[in-house]
PDB file of N, CA and C in Angstrom:
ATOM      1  N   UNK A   1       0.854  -1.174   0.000  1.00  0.00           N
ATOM      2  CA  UNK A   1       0.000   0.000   0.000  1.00  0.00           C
ATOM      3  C   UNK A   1       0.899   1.237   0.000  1.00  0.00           C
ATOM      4  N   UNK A   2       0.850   2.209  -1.084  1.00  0.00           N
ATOM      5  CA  UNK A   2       1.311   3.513  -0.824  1.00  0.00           C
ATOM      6  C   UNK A   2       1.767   4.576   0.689  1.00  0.00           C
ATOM      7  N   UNK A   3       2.480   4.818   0.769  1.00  0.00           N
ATOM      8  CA  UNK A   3       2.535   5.547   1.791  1.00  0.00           C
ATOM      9  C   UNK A   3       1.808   6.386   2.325  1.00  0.00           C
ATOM     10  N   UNK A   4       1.032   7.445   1.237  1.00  0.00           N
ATOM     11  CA  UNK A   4       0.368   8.125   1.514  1.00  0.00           C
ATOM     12  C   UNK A   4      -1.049   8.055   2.062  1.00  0.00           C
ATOM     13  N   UNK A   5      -1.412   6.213   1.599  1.00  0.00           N
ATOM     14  CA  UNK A   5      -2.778   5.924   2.387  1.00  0.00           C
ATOM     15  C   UNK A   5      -2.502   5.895   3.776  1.00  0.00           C
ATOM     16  N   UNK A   6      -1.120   4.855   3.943  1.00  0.00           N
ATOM     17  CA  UNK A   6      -0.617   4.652   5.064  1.00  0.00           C
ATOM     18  C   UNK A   6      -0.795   6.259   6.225  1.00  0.00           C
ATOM     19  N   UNK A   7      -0.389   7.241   5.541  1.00  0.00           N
ATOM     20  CA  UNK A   7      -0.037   8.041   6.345  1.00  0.00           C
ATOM     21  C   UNK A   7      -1.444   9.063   6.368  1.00  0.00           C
ATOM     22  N   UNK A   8      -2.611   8.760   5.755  1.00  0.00           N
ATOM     23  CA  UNK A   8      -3.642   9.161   5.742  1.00  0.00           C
ATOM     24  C   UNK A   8      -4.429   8.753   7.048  1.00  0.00           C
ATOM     25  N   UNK A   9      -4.723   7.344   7.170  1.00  0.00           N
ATOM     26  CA  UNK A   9      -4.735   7.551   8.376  1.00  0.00           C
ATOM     27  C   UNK A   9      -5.907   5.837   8.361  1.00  0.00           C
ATOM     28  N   UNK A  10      -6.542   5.602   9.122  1.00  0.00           N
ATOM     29  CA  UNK A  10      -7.130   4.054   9.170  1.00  0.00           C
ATOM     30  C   UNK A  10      -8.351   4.644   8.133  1.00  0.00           C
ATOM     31  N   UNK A  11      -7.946   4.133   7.224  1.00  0.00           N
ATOM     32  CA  UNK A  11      -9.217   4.106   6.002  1.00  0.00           C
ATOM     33  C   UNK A  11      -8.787   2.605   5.605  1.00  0.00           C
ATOM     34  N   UNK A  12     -10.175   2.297   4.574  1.00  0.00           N
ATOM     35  CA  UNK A  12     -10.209   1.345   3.303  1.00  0.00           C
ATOM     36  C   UNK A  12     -10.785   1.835   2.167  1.00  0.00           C
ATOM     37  N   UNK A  13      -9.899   1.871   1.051  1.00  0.00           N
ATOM     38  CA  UNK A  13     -10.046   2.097  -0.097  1.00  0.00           C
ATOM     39  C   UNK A  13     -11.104   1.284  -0.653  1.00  0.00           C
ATOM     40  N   UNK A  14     -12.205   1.536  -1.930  1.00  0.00           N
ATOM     41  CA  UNK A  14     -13.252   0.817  -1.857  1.00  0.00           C
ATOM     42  C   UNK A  14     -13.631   1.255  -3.084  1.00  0.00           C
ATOM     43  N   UNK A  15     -13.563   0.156  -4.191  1.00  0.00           N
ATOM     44  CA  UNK A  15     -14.289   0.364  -6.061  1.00  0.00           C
ATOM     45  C   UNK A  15     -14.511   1.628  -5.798  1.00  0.00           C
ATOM     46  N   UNK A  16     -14.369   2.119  -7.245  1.00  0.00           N
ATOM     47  CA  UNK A  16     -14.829   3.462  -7.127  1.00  0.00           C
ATOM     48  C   UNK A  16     -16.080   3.452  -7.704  1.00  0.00           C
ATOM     49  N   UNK A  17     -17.521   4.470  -7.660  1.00  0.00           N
ATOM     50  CA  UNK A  17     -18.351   4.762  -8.097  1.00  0.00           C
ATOM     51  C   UNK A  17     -18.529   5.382  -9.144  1.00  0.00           C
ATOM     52  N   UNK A  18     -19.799   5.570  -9.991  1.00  0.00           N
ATOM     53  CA  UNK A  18     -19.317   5.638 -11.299  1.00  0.00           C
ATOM     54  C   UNK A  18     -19.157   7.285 -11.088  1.00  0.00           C
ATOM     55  N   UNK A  19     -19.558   8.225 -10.031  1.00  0.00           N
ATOM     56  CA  UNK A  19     -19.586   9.759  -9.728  1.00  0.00           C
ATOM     57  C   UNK A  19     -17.503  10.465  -9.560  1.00  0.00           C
ATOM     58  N   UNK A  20     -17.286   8.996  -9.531  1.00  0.00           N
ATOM     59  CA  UNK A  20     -16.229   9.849  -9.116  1.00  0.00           C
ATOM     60  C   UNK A  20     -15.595  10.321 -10.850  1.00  0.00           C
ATOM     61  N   UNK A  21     -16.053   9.634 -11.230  1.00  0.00           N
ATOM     62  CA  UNK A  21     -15.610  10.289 -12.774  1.00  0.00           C
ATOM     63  C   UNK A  21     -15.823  11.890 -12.697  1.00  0.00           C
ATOM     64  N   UNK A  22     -16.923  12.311 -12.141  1.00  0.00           N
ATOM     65  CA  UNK A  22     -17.439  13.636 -12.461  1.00  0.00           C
ATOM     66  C   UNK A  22     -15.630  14.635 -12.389  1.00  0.00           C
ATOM     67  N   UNK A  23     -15.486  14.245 -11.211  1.00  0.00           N
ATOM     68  CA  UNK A  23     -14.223  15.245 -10.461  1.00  0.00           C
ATOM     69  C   UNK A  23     -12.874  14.736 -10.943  1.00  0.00           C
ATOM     70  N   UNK A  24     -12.759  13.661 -12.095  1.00  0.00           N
ATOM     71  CA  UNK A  24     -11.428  12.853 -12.348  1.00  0.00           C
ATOM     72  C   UNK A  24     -11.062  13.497 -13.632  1.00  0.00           C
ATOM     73  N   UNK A  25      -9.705  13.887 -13.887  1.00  0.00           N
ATOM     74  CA  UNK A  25      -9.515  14.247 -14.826  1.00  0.00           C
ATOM     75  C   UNK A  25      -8.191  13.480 -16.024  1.00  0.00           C
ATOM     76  N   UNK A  26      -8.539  13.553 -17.094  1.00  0.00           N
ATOM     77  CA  UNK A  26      -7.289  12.952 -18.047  1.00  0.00           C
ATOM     78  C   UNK A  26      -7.159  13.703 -19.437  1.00  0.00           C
ATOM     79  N   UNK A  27      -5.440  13.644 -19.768  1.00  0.00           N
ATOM     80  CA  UNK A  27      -5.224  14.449 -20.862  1.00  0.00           C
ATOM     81  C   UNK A  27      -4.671  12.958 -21.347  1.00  0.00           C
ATOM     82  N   UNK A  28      -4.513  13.630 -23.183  1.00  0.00           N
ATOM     83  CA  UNK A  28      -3.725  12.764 -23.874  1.00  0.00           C
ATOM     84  C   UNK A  28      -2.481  13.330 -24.092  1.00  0.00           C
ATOM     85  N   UNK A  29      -1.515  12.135 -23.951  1.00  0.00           N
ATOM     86  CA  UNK A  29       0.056  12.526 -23.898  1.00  0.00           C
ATOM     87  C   UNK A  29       0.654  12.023 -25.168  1.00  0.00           C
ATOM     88  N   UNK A  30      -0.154  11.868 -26.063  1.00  0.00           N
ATOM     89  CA  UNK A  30       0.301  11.157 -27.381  1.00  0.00           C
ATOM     90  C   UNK A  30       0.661   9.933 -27.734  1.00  0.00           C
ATOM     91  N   UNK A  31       1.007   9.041 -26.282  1.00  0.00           N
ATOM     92  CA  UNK A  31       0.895   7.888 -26.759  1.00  0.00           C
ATOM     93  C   UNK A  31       0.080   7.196 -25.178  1.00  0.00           C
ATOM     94  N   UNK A  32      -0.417   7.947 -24.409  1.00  0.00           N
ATOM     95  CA  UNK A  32      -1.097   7.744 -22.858  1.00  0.00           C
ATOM     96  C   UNK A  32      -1.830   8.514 -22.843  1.00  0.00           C
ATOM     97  N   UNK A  33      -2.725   8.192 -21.591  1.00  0.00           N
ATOM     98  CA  UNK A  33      -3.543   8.934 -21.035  1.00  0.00           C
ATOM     99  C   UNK A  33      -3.304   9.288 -19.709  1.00  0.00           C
ATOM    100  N   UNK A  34      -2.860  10.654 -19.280  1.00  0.00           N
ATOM    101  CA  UNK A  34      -2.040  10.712 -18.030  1.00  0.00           C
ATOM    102  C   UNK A  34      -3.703  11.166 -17.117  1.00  0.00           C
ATOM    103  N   UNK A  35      -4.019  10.430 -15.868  1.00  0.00           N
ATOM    104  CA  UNK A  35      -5.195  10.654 -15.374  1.00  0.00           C
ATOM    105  C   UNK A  35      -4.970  11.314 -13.814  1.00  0.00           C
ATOM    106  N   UNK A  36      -5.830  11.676 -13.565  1.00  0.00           N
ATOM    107  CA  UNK A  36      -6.145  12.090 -11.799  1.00  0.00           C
ATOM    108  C   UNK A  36      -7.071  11.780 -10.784  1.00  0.00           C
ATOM    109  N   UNK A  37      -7.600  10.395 -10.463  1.00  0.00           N
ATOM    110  CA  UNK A  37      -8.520  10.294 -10.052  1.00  0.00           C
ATOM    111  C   UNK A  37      -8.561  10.331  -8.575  1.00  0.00           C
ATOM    112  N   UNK A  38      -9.717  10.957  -7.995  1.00  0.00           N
ATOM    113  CA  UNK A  38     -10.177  10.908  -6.513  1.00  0.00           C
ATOM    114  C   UNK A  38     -10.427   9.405  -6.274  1.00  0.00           C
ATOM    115  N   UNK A  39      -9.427   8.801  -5.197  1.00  0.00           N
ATOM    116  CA  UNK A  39     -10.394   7.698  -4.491  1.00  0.00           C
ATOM    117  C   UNK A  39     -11.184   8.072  -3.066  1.00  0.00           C
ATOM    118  N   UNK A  40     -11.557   6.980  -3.382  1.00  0.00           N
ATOM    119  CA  UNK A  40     -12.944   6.805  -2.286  1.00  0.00           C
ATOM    120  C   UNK A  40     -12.652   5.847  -1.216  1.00  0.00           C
ATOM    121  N   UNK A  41     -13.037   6.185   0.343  1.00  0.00           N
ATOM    122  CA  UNK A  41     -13.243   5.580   1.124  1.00  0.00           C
ATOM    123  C   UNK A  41     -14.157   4.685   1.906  1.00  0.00           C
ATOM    124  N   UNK A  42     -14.432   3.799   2.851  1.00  0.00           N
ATOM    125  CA  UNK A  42     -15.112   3.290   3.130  1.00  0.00           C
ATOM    126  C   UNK A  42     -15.828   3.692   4.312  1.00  0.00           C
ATOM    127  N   UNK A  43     -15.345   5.110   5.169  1.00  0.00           N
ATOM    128  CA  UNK A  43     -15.146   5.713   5.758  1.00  0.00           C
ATOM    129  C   UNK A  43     -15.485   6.759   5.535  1.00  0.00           C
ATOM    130  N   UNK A  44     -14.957   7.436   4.570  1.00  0.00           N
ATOM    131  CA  UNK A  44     -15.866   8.728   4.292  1.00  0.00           C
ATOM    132  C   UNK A  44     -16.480   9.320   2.797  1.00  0.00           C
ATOM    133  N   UNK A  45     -16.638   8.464   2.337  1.00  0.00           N
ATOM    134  CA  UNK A  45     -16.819   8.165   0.948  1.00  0.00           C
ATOM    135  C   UNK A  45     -15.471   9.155   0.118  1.00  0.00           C
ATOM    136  N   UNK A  46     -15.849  10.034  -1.168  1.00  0.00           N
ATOM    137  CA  UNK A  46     -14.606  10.951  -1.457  1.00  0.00           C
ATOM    138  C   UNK A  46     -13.978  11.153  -0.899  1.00  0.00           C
ATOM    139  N   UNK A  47     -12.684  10.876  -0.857  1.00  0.00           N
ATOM    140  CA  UNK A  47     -11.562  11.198   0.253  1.00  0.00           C
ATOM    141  C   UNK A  47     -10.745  12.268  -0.638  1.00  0.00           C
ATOM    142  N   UNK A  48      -9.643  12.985   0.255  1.00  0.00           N
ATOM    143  CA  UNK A  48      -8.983  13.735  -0.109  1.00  0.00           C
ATOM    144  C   UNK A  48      -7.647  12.920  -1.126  1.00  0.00           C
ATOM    145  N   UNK A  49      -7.406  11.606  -1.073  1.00  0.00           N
ATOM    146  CA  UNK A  49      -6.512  11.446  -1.761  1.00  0.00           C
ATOM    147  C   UNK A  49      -6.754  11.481  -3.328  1.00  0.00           C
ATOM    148  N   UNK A  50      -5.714  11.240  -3.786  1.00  0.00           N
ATOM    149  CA  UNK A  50      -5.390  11.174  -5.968  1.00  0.00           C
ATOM    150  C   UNK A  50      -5.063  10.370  -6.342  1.00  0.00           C
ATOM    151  N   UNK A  51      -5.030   9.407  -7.196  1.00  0.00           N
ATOM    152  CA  UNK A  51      -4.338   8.500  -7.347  1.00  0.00           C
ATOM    153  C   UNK A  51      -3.841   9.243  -9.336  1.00  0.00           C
ATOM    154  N   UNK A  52      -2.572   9.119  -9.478  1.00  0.00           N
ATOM    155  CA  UNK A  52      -2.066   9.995 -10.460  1.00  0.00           C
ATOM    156  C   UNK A  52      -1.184   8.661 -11.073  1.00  0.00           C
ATOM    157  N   UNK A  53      -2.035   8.612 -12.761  1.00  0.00           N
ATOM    158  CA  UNK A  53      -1.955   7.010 -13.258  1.00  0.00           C
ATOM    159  C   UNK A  53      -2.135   7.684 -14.947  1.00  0.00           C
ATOM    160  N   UNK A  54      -1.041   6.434 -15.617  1.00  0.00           N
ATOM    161  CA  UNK A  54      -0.982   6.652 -16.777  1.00  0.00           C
ATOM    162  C   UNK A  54      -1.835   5.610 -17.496  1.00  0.00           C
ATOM    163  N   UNK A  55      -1.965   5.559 -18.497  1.00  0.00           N
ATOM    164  CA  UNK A  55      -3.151   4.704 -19.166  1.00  0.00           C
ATOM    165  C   UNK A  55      -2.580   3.876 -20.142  1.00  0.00           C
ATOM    166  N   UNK A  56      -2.049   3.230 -21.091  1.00  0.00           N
ATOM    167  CA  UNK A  56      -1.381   2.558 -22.004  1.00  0.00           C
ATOM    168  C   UNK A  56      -2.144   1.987 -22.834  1.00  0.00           C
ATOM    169  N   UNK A  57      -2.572   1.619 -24.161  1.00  0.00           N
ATOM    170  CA  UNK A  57      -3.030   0.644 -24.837  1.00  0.00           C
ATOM    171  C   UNK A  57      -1.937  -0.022 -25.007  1.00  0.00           C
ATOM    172  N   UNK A  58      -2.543  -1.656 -24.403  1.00  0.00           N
ATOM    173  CA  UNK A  58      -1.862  -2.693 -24.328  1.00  0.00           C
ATOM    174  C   UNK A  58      -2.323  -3.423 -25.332  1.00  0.00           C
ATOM    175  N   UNK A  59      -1.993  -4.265 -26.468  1.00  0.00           N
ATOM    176  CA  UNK A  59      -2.817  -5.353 -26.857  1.00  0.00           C
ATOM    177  C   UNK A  59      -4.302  -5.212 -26.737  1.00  0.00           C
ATOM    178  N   UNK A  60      -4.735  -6.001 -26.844  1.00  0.00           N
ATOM    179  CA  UNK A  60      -6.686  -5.711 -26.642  1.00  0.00           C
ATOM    180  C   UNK A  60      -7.118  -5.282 -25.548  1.00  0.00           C
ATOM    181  N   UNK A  61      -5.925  -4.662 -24.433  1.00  0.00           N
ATOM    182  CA  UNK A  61      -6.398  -3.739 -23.510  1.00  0.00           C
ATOM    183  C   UNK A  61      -5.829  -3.044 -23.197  1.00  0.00           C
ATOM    184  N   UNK A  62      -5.672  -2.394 -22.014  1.00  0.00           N
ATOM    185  CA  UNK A  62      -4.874  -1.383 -21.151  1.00  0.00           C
ATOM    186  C   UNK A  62      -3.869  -1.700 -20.288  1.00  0.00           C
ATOM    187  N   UNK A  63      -2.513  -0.925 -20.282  1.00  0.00           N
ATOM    188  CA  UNK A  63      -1.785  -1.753 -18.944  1.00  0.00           C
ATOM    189  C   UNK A  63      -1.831   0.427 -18.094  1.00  0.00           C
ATOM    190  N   UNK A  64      -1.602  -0.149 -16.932  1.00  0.00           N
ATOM    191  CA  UNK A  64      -2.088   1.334 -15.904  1.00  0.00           C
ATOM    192  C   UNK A  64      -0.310   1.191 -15.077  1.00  0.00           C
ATOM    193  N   UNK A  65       0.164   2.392 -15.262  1.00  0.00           N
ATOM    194  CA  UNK A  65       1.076   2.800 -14.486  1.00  0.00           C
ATOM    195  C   UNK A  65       1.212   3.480 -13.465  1.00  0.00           C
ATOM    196  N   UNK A  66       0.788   3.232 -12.290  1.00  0.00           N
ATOM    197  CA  UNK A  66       1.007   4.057 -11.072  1.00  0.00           C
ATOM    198  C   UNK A  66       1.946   5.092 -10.622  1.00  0.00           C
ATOM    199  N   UNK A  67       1.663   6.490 -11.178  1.00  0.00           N
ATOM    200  CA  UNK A  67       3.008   7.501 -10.748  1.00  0.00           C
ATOM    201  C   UNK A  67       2.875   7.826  -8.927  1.00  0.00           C
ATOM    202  N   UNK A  68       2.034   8.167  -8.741  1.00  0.00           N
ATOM    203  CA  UNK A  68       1.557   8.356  -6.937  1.00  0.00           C
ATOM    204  C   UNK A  68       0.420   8.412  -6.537  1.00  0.00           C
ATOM    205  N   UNK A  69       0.245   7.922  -5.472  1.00  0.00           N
ATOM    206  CA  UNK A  69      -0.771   8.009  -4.551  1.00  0.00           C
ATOM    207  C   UNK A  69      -0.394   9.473  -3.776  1.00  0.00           C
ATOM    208  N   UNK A  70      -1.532  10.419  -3.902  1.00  0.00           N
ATOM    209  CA  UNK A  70      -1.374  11.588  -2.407  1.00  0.00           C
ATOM    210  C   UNK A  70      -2.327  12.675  -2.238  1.00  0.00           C
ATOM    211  N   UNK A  71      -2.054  13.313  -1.170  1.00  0.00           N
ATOM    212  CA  UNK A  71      -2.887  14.416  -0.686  1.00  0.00           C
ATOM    213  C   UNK A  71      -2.565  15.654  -1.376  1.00  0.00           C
ATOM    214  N   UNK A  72      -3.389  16.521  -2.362  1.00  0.00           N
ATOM    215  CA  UNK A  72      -2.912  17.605  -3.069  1.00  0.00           C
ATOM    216  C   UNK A  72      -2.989  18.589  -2.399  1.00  0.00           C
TER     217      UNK A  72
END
């Protein structure tokens, strides 16, 4: 687990809903999709963290690169 959940504090991270799209954002990087999404808690639903993730077309799907987890 990231540090930054760690250091967030006793949460559980939990699927995201389809709302959190509303507040998530992504550009195209020409060959990615560099994204920003809010996760969600189990605890307090929207949480303050980001999860900051690249997107890839893989073969007949996607592979996801994790740049950081954190509090903006």
């Amino acid at each position: 687990m990231p540090a930054a959940v760690d250091d967030y504090g006793d949460v559980t991270l939990v699927p995201l809903p389809e709302e959190s799209w509303d507040t998530s954002v992504s550009l195209w990087h020409g060959d990615r999709w560099s994204c920003l999404v809010d996760l969600w808690t189990e605890q307090e639903g929207r949480s303050d963290l980001v999860l900051d993730v690249d997107v890839f077309e893989h073969g007949p799907g996607h592979r996801f690169v994790v740049q950081l987890v954190y509090v903006p």
